[in-house]
Protein backbone atom coordinates (compact mmCIF):
# COMPACT_ATOMS: atom_id res chain seq x y z
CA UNK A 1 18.55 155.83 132.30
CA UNK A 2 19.38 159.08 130.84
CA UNK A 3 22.85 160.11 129.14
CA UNK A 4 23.32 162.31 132.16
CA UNK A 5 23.13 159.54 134.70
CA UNK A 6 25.28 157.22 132.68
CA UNK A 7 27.99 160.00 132.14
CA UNK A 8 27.72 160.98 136.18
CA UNK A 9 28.26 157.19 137.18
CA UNK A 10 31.33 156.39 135.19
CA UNK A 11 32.48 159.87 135.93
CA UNK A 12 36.04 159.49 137.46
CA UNK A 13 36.46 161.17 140.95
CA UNK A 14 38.28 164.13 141.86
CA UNK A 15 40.41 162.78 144.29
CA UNK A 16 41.17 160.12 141.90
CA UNK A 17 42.86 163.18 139.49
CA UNK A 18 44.65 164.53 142.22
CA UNK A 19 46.20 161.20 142.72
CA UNK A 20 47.15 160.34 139.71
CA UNK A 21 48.31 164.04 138.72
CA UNK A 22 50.69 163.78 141.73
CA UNK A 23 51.56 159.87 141.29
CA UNK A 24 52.64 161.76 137.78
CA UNK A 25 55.06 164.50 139.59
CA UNK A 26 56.71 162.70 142.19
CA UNK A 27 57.40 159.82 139.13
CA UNK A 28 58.61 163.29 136.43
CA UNK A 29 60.66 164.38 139.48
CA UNK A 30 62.33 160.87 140.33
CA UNK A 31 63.12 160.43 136.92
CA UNK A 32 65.15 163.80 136.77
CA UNK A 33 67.07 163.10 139.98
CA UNK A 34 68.22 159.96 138.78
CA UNK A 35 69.20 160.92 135.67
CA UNK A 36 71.52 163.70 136.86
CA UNK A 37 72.69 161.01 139.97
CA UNK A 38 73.65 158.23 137.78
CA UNK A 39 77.45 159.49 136.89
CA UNK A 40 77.82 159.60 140.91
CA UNK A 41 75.44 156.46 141.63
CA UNK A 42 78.41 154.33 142.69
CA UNK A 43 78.93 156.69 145.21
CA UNK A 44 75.30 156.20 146.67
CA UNK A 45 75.73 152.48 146.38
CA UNK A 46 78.77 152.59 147.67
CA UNK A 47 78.04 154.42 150.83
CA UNK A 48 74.88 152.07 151.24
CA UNK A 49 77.74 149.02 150.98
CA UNK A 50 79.83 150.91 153.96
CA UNK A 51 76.84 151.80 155.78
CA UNK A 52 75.54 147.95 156.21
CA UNK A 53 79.51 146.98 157.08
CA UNK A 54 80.04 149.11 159.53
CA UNK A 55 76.30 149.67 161.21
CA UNK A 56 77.01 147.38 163.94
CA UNK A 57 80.51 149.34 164.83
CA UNK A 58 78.30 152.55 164.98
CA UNK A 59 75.90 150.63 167.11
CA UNK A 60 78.58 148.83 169.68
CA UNK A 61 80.59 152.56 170.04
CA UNK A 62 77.39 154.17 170.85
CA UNK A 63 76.21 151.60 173.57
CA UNK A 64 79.91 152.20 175.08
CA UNK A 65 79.22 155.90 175.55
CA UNK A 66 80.81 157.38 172.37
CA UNK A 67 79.42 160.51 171.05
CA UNK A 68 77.75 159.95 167.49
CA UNK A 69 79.56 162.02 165.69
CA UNK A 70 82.88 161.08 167.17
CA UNK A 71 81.74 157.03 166.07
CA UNK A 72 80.96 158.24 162.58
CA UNK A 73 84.16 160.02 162.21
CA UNK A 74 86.24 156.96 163.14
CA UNK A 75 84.36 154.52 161.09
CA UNK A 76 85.07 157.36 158.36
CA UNK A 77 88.65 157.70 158.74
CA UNK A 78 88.93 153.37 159.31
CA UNK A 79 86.75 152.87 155.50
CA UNK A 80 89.22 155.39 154.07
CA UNK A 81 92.51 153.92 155.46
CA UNK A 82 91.64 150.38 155.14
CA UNK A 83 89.49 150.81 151.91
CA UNK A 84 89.84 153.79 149.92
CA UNK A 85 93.70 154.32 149.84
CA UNK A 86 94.42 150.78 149.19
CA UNK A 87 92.28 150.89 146.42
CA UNK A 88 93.41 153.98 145.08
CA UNK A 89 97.40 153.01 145.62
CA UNK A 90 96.54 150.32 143.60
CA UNK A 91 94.74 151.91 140.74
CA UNK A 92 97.44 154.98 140.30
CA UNK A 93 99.72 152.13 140.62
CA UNK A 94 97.86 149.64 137.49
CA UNK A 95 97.17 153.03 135.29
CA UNK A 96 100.59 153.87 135.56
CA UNK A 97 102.18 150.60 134.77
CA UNK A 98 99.97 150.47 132.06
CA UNK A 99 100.33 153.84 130.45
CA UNK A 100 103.79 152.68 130.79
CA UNK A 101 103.27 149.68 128.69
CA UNK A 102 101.54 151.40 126.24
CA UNK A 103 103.94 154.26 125.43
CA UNK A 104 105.44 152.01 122.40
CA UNK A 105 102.32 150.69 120.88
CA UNK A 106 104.20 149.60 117.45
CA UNK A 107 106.24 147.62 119.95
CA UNK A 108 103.34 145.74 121.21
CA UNK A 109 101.31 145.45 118.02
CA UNK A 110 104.99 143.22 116.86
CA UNK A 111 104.54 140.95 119.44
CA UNK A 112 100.72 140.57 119.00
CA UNK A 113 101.39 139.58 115.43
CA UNK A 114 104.28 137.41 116.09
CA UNK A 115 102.44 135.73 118.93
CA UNK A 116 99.64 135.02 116.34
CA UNK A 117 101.93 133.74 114.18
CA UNK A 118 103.05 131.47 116.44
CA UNK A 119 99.70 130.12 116.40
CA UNK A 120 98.75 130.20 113.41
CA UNK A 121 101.52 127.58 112.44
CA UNK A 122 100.30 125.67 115.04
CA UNK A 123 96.27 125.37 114.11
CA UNK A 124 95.20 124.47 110.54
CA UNK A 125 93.40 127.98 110.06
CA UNK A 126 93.92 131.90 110.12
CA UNK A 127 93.76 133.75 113.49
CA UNK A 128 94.54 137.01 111.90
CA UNK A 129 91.24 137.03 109.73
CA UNK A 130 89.19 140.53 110.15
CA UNK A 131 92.00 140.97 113.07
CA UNK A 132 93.95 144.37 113.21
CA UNK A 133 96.13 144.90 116.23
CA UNK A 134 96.04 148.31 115.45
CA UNK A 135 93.12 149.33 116.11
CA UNK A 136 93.25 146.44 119.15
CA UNK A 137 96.46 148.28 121.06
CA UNK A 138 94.89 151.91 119.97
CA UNK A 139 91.65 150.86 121.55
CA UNK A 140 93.18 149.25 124.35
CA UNK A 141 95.31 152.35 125.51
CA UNK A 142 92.58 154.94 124.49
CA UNK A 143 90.44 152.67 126.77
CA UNK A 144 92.66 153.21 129.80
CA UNK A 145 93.56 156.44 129.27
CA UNK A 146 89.99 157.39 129.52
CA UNK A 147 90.18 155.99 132.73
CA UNK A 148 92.92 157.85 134.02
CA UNK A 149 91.11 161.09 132.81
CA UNK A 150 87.69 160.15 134.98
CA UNK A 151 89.43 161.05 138.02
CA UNK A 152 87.42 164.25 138.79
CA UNK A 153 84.35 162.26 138.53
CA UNK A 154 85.94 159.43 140.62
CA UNK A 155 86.65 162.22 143.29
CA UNK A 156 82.91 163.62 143.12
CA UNK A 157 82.18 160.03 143.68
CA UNK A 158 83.79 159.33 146.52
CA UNK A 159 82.99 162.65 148.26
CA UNK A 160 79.79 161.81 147.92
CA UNK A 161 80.35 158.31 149.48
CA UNK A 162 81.70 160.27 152.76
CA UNK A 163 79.30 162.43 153.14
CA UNK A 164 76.30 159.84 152.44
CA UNK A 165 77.98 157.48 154.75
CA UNK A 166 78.49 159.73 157.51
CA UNK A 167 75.06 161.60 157.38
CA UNK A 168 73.51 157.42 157.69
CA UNK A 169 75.85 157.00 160.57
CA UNK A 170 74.83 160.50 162.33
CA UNK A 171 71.20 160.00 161.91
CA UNK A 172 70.09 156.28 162.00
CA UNK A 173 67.10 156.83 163.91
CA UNK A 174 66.05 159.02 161.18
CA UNK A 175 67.20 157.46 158.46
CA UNK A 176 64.87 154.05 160.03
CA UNK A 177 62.07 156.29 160.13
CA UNK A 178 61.64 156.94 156.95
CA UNK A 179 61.84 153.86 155.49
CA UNK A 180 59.13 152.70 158.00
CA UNK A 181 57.35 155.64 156.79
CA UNK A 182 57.35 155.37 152.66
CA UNK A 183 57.84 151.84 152.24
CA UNK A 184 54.51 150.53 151.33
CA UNK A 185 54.56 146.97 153.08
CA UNK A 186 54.18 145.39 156.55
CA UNK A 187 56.87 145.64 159.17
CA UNK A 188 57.37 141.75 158.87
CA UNK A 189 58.34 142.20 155.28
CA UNK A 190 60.50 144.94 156.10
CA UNK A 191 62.12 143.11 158.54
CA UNK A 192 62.85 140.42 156.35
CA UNK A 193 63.49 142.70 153.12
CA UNK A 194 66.31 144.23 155.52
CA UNK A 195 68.10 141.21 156.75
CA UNK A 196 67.91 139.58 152.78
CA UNK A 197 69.60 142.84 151.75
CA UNK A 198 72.00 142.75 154.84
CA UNK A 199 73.70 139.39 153.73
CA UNK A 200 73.64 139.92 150.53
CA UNK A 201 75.54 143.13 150.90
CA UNK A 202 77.92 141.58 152.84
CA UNK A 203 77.76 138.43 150.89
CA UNK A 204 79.42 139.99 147.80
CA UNK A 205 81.01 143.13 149.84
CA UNK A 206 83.39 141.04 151.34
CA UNK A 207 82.92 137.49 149.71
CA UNK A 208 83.87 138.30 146.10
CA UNK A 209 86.95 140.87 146.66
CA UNK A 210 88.54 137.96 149.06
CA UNK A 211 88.14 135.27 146.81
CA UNK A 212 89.68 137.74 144.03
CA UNK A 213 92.48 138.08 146.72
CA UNK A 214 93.20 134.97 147.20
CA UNK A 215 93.16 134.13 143.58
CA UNK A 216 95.24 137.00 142.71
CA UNK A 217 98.03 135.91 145.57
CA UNK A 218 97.86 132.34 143.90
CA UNK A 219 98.26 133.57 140.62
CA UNK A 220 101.26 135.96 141.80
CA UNK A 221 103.36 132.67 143.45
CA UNK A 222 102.99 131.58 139.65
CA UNK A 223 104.01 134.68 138.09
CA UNK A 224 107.31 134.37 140.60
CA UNK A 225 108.08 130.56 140.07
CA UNK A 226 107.84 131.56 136.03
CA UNK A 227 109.23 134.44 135.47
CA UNK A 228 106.81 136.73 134.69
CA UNK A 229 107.57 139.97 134.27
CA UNK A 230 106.34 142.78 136.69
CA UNK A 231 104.55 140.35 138.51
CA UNK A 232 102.85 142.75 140.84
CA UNK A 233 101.39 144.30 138.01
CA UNK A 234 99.75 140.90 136.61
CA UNK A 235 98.30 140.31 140.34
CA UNK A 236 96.56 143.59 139.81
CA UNK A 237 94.84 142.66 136.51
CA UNK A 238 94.21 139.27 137.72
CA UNK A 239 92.84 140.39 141.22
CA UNK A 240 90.39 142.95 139.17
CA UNK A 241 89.48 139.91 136.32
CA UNK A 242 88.45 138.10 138.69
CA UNK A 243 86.21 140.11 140.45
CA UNK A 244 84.52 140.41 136.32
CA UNK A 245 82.03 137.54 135.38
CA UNK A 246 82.85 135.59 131.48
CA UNK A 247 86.37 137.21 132.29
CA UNK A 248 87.84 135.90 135.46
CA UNK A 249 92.04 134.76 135.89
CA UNK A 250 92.46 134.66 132.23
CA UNK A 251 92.49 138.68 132.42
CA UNK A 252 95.81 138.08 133.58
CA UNK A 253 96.96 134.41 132.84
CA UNK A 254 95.97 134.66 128.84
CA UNK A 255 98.04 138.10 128.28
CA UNK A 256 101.87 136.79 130.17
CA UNK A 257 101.20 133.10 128.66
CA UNK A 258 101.57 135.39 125.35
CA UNK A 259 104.22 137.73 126.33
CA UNK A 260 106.23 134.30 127.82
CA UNK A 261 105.61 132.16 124.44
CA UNK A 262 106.62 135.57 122.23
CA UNK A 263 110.13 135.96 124.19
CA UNK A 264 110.69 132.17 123.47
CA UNK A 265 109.64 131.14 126.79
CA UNK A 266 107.76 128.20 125.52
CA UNK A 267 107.99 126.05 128.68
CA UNK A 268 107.65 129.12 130.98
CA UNK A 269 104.46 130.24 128.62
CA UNK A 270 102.52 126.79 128.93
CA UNK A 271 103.70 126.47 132.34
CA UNK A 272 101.84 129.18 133.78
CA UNK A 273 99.01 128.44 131.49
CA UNK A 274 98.39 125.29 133.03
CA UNK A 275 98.76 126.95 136.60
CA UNK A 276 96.52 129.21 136.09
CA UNK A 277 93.85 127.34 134.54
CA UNK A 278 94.37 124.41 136.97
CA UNK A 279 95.51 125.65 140.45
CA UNK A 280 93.82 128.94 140.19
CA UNK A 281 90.70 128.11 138.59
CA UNK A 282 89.79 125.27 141.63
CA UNK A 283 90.91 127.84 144.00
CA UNK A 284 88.42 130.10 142.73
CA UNK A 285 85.70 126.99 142.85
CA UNK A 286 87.01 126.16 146.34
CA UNK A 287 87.21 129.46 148.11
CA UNK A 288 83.60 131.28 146.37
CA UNK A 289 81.75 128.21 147.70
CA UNK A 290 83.56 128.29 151.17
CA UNK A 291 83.07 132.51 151.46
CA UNK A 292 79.44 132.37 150.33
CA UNK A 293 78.58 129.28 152.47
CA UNK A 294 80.34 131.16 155.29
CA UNK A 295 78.64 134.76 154.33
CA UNK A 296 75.45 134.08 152.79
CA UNK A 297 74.12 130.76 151.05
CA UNK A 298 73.00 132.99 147.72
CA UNK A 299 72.10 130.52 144.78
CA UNK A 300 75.38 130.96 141.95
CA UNK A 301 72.45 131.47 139.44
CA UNK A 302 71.16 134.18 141.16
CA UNK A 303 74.78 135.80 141.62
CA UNK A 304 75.85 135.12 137.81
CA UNK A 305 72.26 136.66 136.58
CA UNK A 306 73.10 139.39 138.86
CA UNK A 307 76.36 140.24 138.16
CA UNK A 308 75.88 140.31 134.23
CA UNK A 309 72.84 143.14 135.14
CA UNK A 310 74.55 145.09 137.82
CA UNK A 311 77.84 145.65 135.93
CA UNK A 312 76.65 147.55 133.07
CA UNK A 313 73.94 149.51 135.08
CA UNK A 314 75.70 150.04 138.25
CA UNK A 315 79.61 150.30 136.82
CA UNK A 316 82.03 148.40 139.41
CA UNK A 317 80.15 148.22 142.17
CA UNK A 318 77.03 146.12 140.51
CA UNK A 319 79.45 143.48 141.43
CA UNK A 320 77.60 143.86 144.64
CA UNK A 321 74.32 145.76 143.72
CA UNK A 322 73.29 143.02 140.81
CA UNK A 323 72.84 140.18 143.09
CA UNK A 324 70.85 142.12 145.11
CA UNK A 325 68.06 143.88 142.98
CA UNK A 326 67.38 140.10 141.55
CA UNK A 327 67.18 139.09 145.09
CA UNK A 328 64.71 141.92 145.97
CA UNK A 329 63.06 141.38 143.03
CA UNK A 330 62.19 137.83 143.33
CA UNK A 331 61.67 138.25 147.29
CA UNK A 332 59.08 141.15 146.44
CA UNK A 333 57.37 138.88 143.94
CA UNK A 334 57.06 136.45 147.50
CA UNK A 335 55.63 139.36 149.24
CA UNK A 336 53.22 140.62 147.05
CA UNK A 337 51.71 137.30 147.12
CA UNK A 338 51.99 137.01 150.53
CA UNK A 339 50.54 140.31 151.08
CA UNK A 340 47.66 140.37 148.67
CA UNK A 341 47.01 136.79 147.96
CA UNK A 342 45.72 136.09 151.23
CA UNK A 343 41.80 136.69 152.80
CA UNK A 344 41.29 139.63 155.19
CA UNK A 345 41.10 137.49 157.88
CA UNK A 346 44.30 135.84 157.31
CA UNK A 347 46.21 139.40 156.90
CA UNK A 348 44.43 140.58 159.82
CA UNK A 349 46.17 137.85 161.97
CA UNK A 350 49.23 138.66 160.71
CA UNK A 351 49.13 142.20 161.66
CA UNK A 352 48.06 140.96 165.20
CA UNK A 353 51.42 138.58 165.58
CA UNK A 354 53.84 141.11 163.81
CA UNK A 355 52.96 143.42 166.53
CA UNK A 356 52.75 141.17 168.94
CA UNK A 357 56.38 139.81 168.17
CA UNK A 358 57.60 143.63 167.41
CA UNK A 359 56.53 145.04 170.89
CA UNK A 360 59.12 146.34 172.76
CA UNK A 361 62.27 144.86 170.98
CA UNK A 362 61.19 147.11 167.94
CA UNK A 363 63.90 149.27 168.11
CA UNK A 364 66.46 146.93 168.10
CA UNK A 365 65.13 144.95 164.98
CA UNK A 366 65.68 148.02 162.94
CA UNK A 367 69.23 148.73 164.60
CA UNK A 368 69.89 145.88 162.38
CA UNK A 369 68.74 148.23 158.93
């Protein structure tokens, strides 16, 4: 064999250069338009989260005779009243109080330290060791002032959301056939890829804000019965703690125990430690594993796993998001087997059934998406 024969059979193909060369683009190109999405991502994510609430609204008003974009412009107005102004009433409300409580940061930093004190005579070593409350109140209130100044960012967000959500509402048939279109797998695994996402979403949508609810409400009829001070504003930290994995109630129940044992409180202070570690704590065990059963039966393992990714990826709403990418991720790893660890003959069956069971109810599987 000559060295022109062996350098024309391992010669790679032309078409196999154009594919990669374009693989190459369309990855150079995704990479750019995430990179300039990701400060408004939780506005993407969070008009997915809408979208899957409210599909089957959109789906009901149109079989009732409603114009589309009339239906999309109520389930607009309905996410912003019942969602978006609560929401943002209550954080203009918690950056307030707490700008407020951070005006006299010398003030604070003297109760820290006398708080610690009060511990330290308690336990048989130093509390205050490589400890500067300084630099602990200055971070703090830096910290939330930084929050207060994201607001044009927060707006951007949100915009986005709207728009998103309403363009998904306006043009579901569209929207459908595109994923059927790019998504390289078989309808039955898009099928079930879409109804595994579907609970999900709703699992933690709706699951993990009521359980913070009802937590935060618990906590609040223990603020009352011991004297807390601006209670409503402790249900606010609380209600967001919980909601945050490793953090939980103690967000809220940690920082008044202190404030209660520092005015001289003492039975006040240990009092509504022990109600919040007792009563609220089994109400959160209770409630999560009655919502979730209730919702969607997602492993805790899978949730806690998820939660501790989506957080610092995703920002706020990774609270919902993390759970699901490890869902999807493990649920592809299913498919892929499924798909290519099977003979011809055996995928060629299942081609046969899925469009055998598709057939004319095909539409209304992926009303469902």
């Amino acid at each position: 064999m000559t060295f022109k024969n062996i350098t024309k059979k391992h010669a790679i193909h032309p078409n196999l250069i154009r594919q990669l060369f374009i693989l190459s683009v369309i990855i150079f190109l995704g990479y750019l338009i995430t990179k300039e999405m990701m400060p408004y991502l939780s506005g993407i994510l969070g008009a997915i989260t809408l979208y899957v609430l409210f599909n089957k609204w959109m789906h009901r008003m149109l079989k009732s005779g409603w114009k589309p974009w009339l239906a999309a412009t109520t389930i607009l107005i309905t996410s912003i009243s019942i969602i978006i102004i609560p929401l943002g009433a209550i954080a203009v409300v918690f950056v307030s109080k707490i700008n407020d409580l951070f005006k006299n940061k010398e003030e604070i930093t003297r109760v820290i330290n006398e708080t610690i004190q009060k511990i330290e005579d308690l336990v048989p070593f130093s509390v205050t060791s490589g400890f500067d409350t300084n630099k602990l109140t200055s971070w703090i209130s830096n910290y939330f002032t930084n929050i207060a100044n994201s607001t044009f960012n927060i707006f951007i967000a949100i915009t986005l959301m709207l728009f998103l959500l309403y363009f998904m509402l306006i043009n579901r048939n569209y929207m459908r056939g595109y994923i059927m279109m790019y998504i390289p797998l078989s309808d039955r695994n898009i099928r079930t890829l879409a109804k595994e996402s579907r609970e999900i979403v709703k699992s933690n949508a709706i699951g993990i804000p009521l359980v913070a609810l009802i937590q935060g409400v618990i906590a609040l009829i223990g603020y009352w019965i011991f004297g807390v001070p601006n209670p409503m504003l402790w249900f606010v930290v609380t209600f967001v703690g919980s909601m945050i994995p490793f953090v939980g109630t103690a967000l809220g129940v940690i920082p008044v125990t202190l404030i209660l044992l520092s005015q001289g409180h003492t039975f006040n202070g240990y009092g509504i430690l022990i109600y919040g570690t007792v009563v609220v704590g089994s109400a959160d065990n209770l409630f999560r594993m009655i919502v979730q059963n209730r919702l969607a039966n997602l492993h805790p393992l899978i949730t806690l796993i998820g939660v501790v990714i989506g957080v610092p990826l995703f920002g706020f709403i990774g609270l919902v998001f993390g759970p699901l990418v490890v869902s999807i991720f493990l649920l592809l790893l299913k498919m892929y087997k499924d798909e290519y660890g099977k003979s011809d003959q055996e995928l060629q069956e299942e081609n046969i059934k899925d469009e055998t069971l598709i057939g004319p109810n095909r539409e209304d599987e992926y009303t469902k998406l």
